[in-house]
Protein backbone atom coordinates (compact mmCIF):
# COMPACT_ATOMS: atom_id res chain seq x y z
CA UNK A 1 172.19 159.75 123.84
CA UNK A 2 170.76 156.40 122.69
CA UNK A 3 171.75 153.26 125.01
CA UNK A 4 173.77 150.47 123.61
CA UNK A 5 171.79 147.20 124.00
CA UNK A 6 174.19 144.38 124.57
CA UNK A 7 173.58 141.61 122.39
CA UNK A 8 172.69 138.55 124.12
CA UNK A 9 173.61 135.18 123.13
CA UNK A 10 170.64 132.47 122.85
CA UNK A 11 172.23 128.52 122.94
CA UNK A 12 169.62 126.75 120.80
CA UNK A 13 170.36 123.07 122.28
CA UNK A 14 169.11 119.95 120.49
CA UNK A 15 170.15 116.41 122.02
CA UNK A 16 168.04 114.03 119.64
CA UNK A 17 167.92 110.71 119.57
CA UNK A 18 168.84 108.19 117.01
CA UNK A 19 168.48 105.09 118.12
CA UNK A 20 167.32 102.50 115.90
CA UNK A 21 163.51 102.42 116.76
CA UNK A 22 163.55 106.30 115.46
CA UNK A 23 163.32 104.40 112.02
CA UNK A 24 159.62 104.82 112.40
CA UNK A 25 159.26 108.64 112.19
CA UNK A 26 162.79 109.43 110.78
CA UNK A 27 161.05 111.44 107.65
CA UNK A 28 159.14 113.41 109.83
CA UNK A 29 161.67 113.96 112.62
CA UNK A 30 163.98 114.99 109.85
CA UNK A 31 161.57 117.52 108.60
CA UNK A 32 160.71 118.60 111.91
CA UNK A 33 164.14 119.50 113.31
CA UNK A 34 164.80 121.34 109.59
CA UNK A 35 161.64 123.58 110.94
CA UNK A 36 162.64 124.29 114.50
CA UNK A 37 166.22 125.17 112.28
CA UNK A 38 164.53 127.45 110.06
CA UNK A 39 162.88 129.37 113.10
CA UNK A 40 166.10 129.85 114.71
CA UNK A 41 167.10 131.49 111.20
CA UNK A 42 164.17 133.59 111.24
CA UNK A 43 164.66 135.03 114.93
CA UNK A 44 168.12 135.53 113.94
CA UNK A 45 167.34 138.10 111.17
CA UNK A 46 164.41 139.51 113.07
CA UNK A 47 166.08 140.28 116.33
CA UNK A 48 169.81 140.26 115.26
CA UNK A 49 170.34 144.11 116.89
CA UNK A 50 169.45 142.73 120.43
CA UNK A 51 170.19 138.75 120.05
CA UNK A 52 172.68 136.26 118.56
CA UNK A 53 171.26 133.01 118.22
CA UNK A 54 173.42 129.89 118.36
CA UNK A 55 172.48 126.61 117.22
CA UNK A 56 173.25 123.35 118.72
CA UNK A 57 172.75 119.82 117.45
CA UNK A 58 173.72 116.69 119.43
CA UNK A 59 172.62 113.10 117.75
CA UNK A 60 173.26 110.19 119.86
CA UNK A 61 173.23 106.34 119.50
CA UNK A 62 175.43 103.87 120.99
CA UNK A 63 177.85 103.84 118.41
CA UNK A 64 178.60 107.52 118.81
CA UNK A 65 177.45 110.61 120.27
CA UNK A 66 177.58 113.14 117.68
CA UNK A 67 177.95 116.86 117.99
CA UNK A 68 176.54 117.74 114.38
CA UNK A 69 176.86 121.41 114.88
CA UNK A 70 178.06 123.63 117.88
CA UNK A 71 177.31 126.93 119.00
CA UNK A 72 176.85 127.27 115.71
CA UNK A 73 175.40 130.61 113.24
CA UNK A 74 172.50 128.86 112.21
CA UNK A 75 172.34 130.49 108.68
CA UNK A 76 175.69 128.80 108.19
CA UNK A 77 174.53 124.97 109.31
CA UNK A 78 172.96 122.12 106.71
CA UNK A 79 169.72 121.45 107.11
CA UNK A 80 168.81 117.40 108.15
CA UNK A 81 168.40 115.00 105.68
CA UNK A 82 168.79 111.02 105.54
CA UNK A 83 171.92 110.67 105.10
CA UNK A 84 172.94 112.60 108.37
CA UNK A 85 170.62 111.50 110.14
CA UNK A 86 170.55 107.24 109.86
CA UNK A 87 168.81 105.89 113.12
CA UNK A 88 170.84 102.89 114.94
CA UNK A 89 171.18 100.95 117.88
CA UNK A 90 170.61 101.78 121.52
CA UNK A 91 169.94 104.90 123.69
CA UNK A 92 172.84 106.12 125.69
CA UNK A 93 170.59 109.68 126.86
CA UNK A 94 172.23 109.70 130.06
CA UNK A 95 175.56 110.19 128.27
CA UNK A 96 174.30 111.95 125.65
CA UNK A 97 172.85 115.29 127.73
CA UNK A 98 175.72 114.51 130.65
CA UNK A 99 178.67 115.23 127.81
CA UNK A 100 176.88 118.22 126.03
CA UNK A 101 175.57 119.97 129.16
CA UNK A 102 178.91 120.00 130.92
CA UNK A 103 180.87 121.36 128.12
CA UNK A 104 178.32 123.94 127.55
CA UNK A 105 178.33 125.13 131.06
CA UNK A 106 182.21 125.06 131.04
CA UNK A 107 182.12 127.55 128.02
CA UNK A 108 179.92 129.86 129.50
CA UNK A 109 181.73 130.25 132.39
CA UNK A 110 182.46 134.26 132.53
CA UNK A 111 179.04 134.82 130.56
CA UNK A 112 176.69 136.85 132.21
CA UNK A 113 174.75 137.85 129.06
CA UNK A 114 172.86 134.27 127.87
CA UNK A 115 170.38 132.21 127.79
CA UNK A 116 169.77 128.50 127.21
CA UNK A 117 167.26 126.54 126.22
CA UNK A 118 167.97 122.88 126.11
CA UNK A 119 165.46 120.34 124.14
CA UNK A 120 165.70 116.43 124.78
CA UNK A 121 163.82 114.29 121.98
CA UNK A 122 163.41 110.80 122.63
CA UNK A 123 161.60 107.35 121.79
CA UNK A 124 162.80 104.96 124.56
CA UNK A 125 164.03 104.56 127.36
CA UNK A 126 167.72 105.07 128.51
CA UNK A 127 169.91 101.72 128.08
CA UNK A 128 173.49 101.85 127.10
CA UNK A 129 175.25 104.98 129.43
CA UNK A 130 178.75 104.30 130.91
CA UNK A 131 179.26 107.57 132.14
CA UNK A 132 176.51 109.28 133.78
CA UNK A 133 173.73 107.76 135.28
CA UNK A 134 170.29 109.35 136.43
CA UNK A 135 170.94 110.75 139.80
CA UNK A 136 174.28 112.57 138.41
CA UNK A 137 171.88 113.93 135.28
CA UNK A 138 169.13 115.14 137.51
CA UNK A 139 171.22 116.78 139.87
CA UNK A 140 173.19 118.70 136.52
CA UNK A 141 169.77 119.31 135.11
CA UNK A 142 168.52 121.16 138.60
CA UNK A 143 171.75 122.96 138.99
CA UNK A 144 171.66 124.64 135.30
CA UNK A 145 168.35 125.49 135.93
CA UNK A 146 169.30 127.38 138.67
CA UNK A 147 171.16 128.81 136.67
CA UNK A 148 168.42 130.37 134.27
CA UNK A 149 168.66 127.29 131.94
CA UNK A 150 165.10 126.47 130.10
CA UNK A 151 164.88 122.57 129.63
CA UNK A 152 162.15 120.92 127.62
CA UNK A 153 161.58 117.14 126.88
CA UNK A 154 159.67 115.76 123.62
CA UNK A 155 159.14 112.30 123.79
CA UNK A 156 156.88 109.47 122.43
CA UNK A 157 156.47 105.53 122.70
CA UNK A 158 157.53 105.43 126.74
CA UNK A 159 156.35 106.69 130.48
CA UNK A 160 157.12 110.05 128.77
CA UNK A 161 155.94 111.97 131.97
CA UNK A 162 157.43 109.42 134.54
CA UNK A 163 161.22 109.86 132.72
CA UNK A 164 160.65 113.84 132.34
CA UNK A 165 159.95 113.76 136.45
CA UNK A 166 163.41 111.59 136.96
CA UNK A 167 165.32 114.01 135.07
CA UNK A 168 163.94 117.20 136.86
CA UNK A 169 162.34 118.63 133.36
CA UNK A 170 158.91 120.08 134.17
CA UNK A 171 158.43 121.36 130.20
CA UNK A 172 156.91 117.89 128.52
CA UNK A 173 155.37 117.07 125.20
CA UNK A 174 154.64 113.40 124.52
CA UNK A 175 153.29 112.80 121.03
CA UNK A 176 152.11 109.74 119.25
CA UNK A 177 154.51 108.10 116.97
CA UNK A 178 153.04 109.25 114.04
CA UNK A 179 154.00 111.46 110.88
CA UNK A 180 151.19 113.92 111.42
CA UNK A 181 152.19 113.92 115.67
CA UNK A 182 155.99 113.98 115.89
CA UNK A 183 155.27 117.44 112.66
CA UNK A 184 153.20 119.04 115.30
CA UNK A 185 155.29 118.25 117.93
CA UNK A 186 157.96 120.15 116.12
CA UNK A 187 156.30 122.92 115.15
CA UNK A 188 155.28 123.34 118.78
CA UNK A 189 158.98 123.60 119.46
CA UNK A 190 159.47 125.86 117.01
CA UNK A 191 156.94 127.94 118.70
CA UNK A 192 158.07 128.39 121.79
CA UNK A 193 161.71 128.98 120.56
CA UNK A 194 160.31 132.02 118.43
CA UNK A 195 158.46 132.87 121.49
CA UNK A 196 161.64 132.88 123.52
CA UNK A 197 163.00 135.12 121.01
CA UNK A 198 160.42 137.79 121.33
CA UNK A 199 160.61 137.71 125.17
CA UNK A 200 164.23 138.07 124.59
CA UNK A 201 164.20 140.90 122.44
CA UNK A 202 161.65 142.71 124.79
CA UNK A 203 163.81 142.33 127.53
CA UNK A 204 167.20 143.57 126.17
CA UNK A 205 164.87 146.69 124.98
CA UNK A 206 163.69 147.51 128.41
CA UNK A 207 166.41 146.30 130.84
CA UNK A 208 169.44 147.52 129.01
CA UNK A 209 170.68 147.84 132.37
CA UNK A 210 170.00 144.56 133.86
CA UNK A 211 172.31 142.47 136.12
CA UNK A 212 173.38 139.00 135.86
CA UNK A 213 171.03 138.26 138.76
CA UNK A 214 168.11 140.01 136.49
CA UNK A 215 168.85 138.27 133.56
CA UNK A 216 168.90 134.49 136.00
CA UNK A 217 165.26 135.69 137.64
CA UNK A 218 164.49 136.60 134.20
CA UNK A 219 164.82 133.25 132.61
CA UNK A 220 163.64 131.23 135.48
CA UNK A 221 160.54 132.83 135.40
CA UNK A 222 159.75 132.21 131.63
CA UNK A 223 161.36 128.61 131.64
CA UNK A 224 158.71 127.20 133.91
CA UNK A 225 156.28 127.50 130.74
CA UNK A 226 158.23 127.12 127.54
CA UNK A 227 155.64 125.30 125.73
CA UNK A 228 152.80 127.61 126.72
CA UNK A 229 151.43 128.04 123.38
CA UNK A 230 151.88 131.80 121.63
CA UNK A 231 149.77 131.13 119.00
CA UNK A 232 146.01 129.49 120.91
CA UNK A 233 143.84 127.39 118.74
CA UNK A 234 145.76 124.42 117.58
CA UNK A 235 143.96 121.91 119.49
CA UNK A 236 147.40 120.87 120.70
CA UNK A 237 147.37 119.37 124.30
């Protein structure tokens, strides 16, 4: 008698900025995201006997922080275009990943069949949180990655490295703020989420009967490389 594989849910997590100097690569960050999107679509079709893949998308400025779609089918969600995505004002990150990582992690509570992968996409520094700061971030950031959360930081035009290290994030791409850079920065994303997908689908093929615990050593063990790249030869650094 065949085994029933358990389908496993896969959070697709996007906290993006939109402050107002994202005015300089809001075309291509636009048609970026609408790729990583349309590889969460693909994965979806391609795996949906083993995986359900769940798309979140978080836009934040200091006039709002926006959750555009959440936990959402992502062959039900708009793409990104310029008029929902209109870059303004400051950069309240702090708040921004604080508020969408702690209602995540409430939800899940009771979930032992998930994975998360969290991406933060930036252009400046944090300046306009009220409440979380950095040492209340980090320490949520290090705690959900104990808890087999994957977190990956894309960022361009500041100490990219230096503000990846303060928030505990070890998976970094900084890219120069350029059309042609911030397009292959997204399609590395979209890369390693497809990649994620396959790993995924392997392991709900051969562990049917993995534990909670297997499933956190699982994804800790992947998550320390999520932007290895599956597909060598694009020069990409």
């Amino acid at each position: 008698m065949e085994k029933t594989i358990a389908k496993t849910k896969v959070y697709n997590v996007i906290i993006m900025d939109r402050s107002g100097s994202m005015w300089d690569i809001q075309k291509p960050a636009i048609m970026g995201f609408n790729e990583v999107l349309g590889g969460v679509k693909a994965a979806a079709q391609k795996y949906a006997e083993t995986q359900e893949q769940l798309m979140t998308l978080v836009l934040f400025d200091s006039t709002s922080i926006d959750e555009v779609y959440w936990n959402a089918d992502p062959a039900r969600v708009p793409i990104l275009t310029d008029e929902t995505y209109v870059p303004g004002s400051s950069t309240p990150l702090y708040d921004a990943m604080g508020r969408t990582l702690t209602k995540l992690e409430k939800e899940l509570k009771g979930d032992e069949n998930h994975s998360v992968v969290v991406t933060v996409i930036t252009d400046g520094y944090e300046n306009d949180s009220h409440e979380y700061g950095l040492a209340a971030i980090k320490a949520l950031v290090e705690h959900l990655k104990e808890e087999g959360w994957s977190f990956a930081y894309m960022g361009t035009d500041h100490d990219v490295h230096g503000v990846s290290v303060s928030l505990s994030i070890t998976n970094v791409v900084k890219f120069e703020k350029t059309e042609e850079e911030t397009l292959k920065t997204f399609r590395k994303e979209r890369r390693a989420r497809e990649k994620w997908a396959e790993e995924e689908n392997m392991f709900n093929i051969s562990c049917a009967d993995a534990t909670f615990e297997d499933r956190i050593r699982f994804n800790k063990q992947r998550a320390k490389k999520f932007y290895r790249d599956p597909n060598p030869g694009h020069g990409e650094k």
